[in-house]
PDB file of N, CA and C in Angstrom:
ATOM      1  N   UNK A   1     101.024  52.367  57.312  1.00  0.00           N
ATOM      2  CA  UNK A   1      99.645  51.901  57.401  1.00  0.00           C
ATOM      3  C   UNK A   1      99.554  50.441  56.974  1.00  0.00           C
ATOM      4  N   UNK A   2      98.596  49.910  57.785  1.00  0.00           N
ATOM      5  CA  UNK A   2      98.221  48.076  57.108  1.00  0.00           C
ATOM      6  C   UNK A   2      98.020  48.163  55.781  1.00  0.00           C
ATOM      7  N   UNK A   3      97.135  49.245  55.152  1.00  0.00           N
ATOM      8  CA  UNK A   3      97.359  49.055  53.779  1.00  0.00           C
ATOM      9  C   UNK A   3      97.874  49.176  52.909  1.00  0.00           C
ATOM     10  N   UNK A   4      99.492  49.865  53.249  1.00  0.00           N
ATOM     11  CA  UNK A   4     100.049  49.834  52.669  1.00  0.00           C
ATOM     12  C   UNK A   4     100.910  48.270  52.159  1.00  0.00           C
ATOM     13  N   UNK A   5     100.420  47.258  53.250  1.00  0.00           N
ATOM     14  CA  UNK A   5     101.196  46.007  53.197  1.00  0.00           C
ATOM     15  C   UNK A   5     100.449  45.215  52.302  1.00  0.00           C
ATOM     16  N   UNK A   6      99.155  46.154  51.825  1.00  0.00           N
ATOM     17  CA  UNK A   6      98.149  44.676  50.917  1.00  0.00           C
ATOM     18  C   UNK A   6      98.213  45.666  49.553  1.00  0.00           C
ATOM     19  N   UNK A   7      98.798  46.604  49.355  1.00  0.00           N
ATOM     20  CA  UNK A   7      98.602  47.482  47.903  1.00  0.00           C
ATOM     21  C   UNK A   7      98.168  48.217  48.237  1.00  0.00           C
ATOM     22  N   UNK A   8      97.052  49.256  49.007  1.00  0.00           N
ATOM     23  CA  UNK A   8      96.199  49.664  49.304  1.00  0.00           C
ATOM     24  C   UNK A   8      96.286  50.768  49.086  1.00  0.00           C
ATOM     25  N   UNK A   9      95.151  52.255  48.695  1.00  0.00           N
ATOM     26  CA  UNK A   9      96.067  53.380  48.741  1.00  0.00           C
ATOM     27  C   UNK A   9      94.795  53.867  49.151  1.00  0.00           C
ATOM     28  N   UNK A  10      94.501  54.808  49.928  1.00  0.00           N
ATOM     29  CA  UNK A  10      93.215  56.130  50.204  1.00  0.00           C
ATOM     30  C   UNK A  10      93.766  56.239  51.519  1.00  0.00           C
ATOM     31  N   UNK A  11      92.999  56.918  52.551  1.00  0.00           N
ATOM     32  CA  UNK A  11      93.526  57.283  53.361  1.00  0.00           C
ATOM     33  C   UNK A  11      92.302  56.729  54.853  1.00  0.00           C
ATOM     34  N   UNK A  12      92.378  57.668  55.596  1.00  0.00           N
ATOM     35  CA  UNK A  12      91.179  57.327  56.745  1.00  0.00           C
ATOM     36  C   UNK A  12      89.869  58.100  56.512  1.00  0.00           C
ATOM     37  N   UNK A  13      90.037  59.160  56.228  1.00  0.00           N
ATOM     38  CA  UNK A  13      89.344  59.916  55.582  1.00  0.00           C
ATOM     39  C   UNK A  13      88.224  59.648  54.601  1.00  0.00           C
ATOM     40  N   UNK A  14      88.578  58.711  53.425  1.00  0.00           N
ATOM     41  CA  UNK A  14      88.460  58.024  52.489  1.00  0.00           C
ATOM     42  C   UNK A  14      87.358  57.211  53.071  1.00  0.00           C
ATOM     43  N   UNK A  15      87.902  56.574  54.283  1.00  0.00           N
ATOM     44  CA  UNK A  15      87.497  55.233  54.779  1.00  0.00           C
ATOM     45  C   UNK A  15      85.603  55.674  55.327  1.00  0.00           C
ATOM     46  N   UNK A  16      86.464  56.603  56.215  1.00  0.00           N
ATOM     47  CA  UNK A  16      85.113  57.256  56.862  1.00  0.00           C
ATOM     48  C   UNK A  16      83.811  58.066  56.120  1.00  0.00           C
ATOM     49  N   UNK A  17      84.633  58.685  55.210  1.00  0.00           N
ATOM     50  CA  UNK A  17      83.256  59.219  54.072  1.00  0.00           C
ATOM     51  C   UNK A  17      82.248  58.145  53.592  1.00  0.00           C
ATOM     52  N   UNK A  18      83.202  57.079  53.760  1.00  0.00           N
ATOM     53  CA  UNK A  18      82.133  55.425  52.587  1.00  0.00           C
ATOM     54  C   UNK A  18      81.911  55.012  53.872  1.00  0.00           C
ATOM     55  N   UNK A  19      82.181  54.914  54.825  1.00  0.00           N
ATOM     56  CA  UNK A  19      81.524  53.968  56.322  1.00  0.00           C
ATOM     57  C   UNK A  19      80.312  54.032  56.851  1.00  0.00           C
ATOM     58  N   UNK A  20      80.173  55.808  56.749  1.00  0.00           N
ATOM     59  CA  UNK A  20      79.048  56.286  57.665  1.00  0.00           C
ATOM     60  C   UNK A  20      77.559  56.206  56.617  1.00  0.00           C
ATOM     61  N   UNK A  21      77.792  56.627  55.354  1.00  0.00           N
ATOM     62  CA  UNK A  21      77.022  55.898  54.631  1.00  0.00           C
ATOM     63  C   UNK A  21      76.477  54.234  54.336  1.00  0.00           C
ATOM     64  N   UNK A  22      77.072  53.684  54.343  1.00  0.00           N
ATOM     65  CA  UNK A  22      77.445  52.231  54.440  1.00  0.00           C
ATOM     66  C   UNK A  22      76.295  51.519  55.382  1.00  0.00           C
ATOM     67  N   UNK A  23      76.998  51.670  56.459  1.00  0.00           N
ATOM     68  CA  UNK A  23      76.294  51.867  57.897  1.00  0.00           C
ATOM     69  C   UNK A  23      74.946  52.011  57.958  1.00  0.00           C
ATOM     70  N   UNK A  24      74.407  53.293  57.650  1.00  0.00           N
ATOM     71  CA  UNK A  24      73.030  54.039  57.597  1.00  0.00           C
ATOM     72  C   UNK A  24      72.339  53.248  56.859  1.00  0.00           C
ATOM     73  N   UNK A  25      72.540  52.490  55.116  1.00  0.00           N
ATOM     74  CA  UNK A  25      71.959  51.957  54.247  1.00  0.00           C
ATOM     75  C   UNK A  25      71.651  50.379  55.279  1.00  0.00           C
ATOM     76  N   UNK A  26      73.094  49.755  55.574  1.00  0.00           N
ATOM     77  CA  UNK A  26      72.849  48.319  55.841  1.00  0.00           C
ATOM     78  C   UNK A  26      71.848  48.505  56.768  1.00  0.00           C
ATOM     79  N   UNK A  27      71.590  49.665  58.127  1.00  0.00           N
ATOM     80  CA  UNK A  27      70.751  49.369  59.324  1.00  0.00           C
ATOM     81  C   UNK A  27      69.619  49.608  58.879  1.00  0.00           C
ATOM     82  N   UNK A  28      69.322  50.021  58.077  1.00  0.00           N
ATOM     83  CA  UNK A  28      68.025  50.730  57.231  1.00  0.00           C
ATOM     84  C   UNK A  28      67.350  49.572  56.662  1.00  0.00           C
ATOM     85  N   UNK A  29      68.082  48.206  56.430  1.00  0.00           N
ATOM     86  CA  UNK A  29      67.586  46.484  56.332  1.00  0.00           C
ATOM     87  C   UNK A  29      66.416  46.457  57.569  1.00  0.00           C
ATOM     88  N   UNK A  30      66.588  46.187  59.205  1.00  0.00           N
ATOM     89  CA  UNK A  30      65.584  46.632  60.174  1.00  0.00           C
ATOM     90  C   UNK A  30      64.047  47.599  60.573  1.00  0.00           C
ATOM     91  N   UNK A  31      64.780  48.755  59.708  1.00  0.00           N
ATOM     92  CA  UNK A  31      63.669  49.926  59.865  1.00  0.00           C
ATOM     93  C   UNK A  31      62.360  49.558  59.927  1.00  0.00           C
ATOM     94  N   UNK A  32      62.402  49.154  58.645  1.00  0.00           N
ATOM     95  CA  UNK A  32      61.187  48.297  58.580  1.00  0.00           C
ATOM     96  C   UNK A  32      60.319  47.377  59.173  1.00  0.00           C
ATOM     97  N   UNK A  33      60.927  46.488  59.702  1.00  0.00           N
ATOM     98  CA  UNK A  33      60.139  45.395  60.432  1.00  0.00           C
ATOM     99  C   UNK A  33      60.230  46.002  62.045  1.00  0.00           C
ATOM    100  N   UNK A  34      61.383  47.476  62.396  1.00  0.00           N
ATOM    101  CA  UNK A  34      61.781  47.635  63.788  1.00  0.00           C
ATOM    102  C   UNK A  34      60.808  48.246  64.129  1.00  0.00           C
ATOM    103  N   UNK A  35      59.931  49.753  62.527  1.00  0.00           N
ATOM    104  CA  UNK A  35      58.816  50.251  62.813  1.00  0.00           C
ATOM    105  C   UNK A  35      57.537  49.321  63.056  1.00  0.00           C
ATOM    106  N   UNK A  36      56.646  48.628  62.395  1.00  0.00           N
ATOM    107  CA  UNK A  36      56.124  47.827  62.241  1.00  0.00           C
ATOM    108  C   UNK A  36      55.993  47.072  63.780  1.00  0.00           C
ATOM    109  N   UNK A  37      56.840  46.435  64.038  1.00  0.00           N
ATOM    110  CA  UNK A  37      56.758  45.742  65.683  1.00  0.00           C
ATOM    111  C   UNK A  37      56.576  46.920  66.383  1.00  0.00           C
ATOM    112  N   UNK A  38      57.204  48.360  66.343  1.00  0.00           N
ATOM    113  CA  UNK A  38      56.459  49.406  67.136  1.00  0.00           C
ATOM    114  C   UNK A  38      55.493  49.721  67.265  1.00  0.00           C
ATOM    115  N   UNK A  39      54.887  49.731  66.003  1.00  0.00           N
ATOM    116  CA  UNK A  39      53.868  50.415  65.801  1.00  0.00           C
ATOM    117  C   UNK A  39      52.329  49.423  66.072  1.00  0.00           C
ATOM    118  N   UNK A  40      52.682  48.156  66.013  1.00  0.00           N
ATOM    119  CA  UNK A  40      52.151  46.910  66.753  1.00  0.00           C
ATOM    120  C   UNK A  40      51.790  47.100  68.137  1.00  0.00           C
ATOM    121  N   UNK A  41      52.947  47.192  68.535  1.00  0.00           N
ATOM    122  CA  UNK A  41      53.356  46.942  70.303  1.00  0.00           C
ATOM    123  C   UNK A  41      52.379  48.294  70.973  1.00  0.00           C
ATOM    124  N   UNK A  42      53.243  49.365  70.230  1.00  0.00           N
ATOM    125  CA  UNK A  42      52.536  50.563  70.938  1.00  0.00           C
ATOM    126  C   UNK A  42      51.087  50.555  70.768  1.00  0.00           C
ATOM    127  N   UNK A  43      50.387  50.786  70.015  1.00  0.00           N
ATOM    128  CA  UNK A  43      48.713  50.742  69.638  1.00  0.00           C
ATOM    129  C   UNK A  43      48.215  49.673  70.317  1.00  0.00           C
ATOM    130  N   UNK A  44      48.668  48.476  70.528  1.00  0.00           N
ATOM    131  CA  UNK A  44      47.551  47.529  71.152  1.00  0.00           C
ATOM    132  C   UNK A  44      46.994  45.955  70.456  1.00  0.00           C
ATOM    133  N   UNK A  45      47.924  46.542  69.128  1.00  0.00           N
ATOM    134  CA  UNK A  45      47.089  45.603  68.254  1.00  0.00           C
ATOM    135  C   UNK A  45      47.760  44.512  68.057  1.00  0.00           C
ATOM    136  N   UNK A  46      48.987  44.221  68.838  1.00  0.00           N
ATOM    137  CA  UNK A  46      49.307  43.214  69.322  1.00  0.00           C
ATOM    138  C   UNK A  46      50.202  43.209  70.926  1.00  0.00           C
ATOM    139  N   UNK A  47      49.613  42.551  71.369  1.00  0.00           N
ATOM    140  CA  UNK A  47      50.115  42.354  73.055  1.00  0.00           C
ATOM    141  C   UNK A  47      51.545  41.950  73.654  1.00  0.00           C
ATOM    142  N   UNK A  48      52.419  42.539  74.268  1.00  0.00           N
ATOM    143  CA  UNK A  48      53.542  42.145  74.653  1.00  0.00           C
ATOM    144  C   UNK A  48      54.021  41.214  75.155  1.00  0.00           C
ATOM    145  N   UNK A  49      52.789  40.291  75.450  1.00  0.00           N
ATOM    146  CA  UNK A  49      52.895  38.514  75.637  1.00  0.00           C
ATOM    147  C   UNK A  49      53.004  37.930  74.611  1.00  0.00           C
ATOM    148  N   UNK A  50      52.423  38.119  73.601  1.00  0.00           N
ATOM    149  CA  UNK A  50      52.190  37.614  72.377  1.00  0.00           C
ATOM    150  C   UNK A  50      53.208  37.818  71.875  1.00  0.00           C
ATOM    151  N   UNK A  51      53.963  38.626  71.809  1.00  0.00           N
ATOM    152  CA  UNK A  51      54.913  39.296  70.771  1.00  0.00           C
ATOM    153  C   UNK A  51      56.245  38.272  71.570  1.00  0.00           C
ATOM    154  N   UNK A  52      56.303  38.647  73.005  1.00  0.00           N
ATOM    155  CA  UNK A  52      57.571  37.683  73.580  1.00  0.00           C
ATOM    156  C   UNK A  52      57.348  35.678  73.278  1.00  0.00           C
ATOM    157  N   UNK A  53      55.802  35.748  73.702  1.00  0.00           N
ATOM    158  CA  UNK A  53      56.300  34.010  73.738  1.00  0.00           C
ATOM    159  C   UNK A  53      56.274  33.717  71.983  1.00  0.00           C
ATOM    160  N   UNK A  54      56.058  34.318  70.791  1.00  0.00           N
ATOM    161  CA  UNK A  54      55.901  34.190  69.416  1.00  0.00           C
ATOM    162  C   UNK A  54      57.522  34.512  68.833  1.00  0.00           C
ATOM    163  N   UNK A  55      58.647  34.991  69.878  1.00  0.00           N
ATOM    164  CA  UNK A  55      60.025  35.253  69.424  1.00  0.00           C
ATOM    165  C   UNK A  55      60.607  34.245  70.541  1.00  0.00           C
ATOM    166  N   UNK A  56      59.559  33.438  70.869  1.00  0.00           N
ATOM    167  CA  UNK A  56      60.606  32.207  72.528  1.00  0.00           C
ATOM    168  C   UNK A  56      60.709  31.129  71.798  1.00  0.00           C
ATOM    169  N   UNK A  57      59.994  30.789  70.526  1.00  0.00           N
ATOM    170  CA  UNK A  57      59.429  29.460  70.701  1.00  0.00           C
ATOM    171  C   UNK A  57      59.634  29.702  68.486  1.00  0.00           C
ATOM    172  N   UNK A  58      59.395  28.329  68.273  1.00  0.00           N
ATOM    173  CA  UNK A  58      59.256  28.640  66.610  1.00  0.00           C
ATOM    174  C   UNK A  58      58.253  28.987  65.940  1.00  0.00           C
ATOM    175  N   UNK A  59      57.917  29.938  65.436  1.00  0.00           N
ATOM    176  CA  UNK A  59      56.819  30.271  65.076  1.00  0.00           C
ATOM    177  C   UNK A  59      57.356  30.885  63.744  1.00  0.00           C
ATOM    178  N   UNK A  60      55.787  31.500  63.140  1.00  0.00           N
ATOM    179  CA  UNK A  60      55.742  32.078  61.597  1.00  0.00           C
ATOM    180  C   UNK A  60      56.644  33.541  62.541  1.00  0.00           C
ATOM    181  N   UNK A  61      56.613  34.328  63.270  1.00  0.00           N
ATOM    182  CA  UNK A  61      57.172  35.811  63.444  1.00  0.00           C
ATOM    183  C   UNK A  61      58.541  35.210  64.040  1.00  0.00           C
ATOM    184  N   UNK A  62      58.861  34.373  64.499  1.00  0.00           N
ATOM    185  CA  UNK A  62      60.368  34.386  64.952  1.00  0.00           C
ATOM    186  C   UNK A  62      61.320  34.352  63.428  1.00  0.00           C
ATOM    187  N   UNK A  63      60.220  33.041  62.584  1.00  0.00           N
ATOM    188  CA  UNK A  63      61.003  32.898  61.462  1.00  0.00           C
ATOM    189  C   UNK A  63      61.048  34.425  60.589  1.00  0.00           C
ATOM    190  N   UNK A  64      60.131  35.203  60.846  1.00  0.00           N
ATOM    191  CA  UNK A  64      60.663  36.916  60.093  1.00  0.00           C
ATOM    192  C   UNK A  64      61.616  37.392  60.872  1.00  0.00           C
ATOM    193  N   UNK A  65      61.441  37.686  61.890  1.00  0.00           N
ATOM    194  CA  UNK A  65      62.781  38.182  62.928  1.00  0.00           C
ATOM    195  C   UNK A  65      64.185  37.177  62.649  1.00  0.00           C
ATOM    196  N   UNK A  66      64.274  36.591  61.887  1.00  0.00           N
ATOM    197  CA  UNK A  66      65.893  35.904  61.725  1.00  0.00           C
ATOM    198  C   UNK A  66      65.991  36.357  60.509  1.00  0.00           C
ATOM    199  N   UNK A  67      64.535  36.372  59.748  1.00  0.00           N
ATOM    200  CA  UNK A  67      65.087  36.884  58.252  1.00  0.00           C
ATOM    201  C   UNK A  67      65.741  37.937  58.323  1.00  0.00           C
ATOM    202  N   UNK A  68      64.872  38.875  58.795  1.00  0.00           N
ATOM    203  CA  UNK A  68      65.558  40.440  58.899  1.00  0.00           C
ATOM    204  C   UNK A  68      67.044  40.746  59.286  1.00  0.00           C
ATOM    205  N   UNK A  69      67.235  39.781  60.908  1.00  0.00           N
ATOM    206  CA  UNK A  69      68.543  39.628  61.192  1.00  0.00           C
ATOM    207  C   UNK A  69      69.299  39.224  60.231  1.00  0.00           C
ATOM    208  N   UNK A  70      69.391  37.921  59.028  1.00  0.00           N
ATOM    209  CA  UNK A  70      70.403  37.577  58.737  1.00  0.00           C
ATOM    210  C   UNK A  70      70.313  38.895  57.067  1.00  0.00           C
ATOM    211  N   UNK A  71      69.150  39.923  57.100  1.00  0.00           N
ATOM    212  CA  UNK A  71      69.367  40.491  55.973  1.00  0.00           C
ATOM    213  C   UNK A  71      70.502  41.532  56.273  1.00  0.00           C
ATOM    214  N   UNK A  72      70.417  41.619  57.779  1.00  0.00           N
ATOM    215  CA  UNK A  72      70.985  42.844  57.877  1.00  0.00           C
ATOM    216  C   UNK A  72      72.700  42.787  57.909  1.00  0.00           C
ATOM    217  N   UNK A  73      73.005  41.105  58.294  1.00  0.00           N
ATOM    218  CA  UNK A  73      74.421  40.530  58.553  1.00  0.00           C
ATOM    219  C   UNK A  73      75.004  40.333  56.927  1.00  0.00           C
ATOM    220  N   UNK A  74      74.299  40.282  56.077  1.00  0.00           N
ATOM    221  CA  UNK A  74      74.368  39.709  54.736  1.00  0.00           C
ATOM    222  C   UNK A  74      74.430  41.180  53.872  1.00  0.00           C
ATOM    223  N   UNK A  75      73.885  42.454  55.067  1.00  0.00           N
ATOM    224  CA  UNK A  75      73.734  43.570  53.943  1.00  0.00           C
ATOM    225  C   UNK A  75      75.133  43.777  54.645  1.00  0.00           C
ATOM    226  N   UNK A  76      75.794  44.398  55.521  1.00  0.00           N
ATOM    227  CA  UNK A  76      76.949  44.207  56.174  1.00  0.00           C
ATOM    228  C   UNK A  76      77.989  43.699  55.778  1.00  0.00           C
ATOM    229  N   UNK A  77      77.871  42.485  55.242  1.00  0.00           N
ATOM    230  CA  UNK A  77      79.133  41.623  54.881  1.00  0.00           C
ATOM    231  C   UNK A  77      79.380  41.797  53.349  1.00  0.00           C
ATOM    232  N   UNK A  78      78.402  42.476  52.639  1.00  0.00           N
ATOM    233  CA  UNK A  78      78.288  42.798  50.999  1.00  0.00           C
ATOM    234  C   UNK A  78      79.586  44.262  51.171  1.00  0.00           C
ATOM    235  N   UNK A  79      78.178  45.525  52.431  1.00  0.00           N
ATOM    236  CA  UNK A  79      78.855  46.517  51.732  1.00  0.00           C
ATOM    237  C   UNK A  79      79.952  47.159  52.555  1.00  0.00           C
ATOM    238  N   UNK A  80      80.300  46.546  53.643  1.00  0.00           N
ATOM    239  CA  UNK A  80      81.883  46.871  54.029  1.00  0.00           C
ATOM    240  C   UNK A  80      82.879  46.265  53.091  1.00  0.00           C
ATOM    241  N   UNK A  81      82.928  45.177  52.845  1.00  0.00           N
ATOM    242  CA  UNK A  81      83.895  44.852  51.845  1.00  0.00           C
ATOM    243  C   UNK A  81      83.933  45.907  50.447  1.00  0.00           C
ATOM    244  N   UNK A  82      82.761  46.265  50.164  1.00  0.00           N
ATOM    245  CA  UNK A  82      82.460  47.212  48.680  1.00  0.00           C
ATOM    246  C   UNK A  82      83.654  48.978  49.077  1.00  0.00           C
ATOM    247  N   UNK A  83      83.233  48.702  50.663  1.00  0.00           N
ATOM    248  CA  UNK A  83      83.395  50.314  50.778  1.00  0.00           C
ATOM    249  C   UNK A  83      85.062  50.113  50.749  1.00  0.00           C
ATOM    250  N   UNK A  84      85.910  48.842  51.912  1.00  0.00           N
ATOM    251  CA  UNK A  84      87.012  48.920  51.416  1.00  0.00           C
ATOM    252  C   UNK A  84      87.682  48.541  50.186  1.00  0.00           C
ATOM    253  N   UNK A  85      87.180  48.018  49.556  1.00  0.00           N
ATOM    254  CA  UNK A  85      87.502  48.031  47.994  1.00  0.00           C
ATOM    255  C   UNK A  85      87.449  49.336  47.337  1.00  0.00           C
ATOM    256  N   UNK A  86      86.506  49.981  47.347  1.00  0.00           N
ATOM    257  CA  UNK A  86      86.335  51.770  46.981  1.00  0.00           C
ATOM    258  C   UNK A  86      87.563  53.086  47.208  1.00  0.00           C
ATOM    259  N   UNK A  87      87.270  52.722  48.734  1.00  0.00           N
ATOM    260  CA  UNK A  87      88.146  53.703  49.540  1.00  0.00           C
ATOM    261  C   UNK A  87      89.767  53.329  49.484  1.00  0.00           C
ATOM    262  N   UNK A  88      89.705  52.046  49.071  1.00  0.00           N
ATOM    263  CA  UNK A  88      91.564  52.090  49.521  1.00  0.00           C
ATOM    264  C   UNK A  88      91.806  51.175  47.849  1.00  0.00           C
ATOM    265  N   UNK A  89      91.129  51.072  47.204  1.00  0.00           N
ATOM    266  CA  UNK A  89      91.473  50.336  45.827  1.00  0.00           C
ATOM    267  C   UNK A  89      91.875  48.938  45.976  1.00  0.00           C
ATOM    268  N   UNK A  90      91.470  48.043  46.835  1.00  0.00           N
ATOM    269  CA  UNK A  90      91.880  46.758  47.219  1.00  0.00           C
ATOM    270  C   UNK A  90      91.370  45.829  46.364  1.00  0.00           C
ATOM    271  N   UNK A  91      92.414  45.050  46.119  1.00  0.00           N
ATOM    272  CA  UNK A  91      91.312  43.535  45.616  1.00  0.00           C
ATOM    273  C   UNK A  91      90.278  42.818  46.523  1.00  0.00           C
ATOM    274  N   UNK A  92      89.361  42.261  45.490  1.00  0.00           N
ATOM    275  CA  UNK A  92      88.634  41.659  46.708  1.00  0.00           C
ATOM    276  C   UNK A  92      89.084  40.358  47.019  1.00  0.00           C
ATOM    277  N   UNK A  93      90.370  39.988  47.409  1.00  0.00           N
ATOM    278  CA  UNK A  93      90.617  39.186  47.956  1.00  0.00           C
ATOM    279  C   UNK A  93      91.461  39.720  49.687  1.00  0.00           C
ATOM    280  N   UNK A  94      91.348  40.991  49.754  1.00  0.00           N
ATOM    281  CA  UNK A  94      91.555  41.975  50.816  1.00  0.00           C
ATOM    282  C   UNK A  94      90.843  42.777  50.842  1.00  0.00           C
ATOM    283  N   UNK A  95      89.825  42.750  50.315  1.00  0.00           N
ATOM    284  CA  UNK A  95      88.499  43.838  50.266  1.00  0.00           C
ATOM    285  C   UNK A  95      87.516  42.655  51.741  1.00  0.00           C
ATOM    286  N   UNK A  96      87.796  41.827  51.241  1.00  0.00           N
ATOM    287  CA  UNK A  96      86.318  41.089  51.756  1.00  0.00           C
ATOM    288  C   UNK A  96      86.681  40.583  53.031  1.00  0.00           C
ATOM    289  N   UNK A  97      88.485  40.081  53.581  1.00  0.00           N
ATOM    290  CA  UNK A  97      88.370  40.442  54.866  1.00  0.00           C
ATOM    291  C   UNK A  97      88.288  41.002  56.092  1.00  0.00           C
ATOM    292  N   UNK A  98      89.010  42.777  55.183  1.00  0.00           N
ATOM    293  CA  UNK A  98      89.169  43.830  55.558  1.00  0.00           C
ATOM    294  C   UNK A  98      87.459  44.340  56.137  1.00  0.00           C
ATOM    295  N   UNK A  99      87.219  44.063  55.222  1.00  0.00           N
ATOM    296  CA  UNK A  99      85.500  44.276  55.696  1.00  0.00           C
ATOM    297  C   UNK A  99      84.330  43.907  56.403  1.00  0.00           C
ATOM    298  N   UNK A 100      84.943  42.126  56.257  1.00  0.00           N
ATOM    299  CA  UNK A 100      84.439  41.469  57.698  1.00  0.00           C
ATOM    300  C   UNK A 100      85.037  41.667  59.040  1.00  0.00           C
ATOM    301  N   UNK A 101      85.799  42.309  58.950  1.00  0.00           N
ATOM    302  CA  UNK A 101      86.567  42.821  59.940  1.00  0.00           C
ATOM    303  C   UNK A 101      85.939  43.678  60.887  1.00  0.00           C
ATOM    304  N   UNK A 102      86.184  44.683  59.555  1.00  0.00           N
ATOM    305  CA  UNK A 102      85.237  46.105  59.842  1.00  0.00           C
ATOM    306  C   UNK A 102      83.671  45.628  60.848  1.00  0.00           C
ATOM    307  N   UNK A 103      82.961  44.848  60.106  1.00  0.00           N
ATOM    308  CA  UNK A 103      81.917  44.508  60.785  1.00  0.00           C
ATOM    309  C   UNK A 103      81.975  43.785  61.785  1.00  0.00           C
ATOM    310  N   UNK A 104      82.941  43.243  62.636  1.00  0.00           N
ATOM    311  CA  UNK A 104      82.957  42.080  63.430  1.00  0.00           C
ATOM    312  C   UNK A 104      83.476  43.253  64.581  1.00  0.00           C
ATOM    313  N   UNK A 105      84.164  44.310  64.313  1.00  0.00           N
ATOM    314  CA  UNK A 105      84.608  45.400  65.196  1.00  0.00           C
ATOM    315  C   UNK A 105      83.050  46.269  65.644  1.00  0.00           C
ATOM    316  N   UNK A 106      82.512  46.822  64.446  1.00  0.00           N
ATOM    317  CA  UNK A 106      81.322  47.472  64.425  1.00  0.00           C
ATOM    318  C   UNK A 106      80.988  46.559  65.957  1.00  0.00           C
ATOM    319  N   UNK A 107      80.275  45.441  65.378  1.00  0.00           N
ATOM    320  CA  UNK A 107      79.209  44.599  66.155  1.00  0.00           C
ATOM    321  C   UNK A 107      80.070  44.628  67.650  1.00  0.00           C
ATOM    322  N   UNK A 108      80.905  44.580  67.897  1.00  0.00           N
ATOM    323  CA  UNK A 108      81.456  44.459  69.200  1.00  0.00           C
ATOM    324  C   UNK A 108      81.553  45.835  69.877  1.00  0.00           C
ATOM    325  N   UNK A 109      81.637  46.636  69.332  1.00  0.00           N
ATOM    326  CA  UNK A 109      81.529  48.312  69.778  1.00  0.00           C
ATOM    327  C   UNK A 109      79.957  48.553  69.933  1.00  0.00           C
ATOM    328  N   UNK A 110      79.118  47.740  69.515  1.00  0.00           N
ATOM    329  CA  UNK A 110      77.391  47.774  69.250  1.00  0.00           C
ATOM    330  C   UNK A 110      77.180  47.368  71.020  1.00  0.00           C
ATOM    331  N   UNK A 111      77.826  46.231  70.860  1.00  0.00           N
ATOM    332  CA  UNK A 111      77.238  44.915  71.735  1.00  0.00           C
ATOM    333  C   UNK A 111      78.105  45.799  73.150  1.00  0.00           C
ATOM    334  N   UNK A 112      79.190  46.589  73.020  1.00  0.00           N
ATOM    335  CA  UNK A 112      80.085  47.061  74.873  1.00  0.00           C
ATOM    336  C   UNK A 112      78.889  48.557  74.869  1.00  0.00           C
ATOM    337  N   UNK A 113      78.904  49.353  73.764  1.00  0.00           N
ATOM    338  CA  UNK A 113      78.066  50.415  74.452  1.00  0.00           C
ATOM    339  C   UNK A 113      76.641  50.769  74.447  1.00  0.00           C
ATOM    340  N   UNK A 114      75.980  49.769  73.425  1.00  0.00           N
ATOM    341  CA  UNK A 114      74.769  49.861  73.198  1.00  0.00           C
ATOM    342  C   UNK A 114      73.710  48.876  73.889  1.00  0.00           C
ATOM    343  N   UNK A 115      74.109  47.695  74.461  1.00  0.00           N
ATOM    344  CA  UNK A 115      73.109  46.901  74.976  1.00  0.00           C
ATOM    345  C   UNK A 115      72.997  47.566  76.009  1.00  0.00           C
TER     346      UNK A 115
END
């Protein structure tokens, strides 16, 4: 195993018990503002013109929509590194790339089957 080449010891198993949790918490950064713009959009009480040219252009709601985004890249980049540090006993000087890793894979498995 790769981790065996950085010290590393847990298994896949290990990996996956702390991931899927992980995961659930960081996307759970969105919920909030993802309900909210729903619950906007759907009711009426704000218009789907409004909502597109106010995320085209700079405005007070684009600047929340990046916050959220970069909370959610920032919650991501905290707790994958935490989880491989946990799960395989790594330093965090192989905790924290192992984990940006992790997330840079996530996001590309997001971006081929989910868009």
């Amino acid at each position: 195993m790769w981790t065996a080449r950085i010290h590393g010891i847990g298994s896949f198993d290990d990996s996956v018990a702390l991931v899927g949790p992980a995961v659930a918490v960081c996307t759970a950064v969105t919920l909030v503002s993802d309900l909210v713009i729903g619950a906007l959009l759907n009711t009426g009480v704000m218009a789907s013109d409004v909502w597109m040219r106010d995320i085209t252009r700079p405005s007070l709601t684009l600047g929340l929509v990046w916050a959220h985004l970069l909370g959610y890249v920032a919650a991501f980049l905290v707790g994958l590194p935490v989880v491989a540090r946990n799960a395989h006993r790594l330093p965090w000087r192989y905790a924290l790339p192992v984990g940006w890793a992790t997330f840079a894979i996530y996001q590309g498995v997001l971006l081929v089957f989910v868009r």
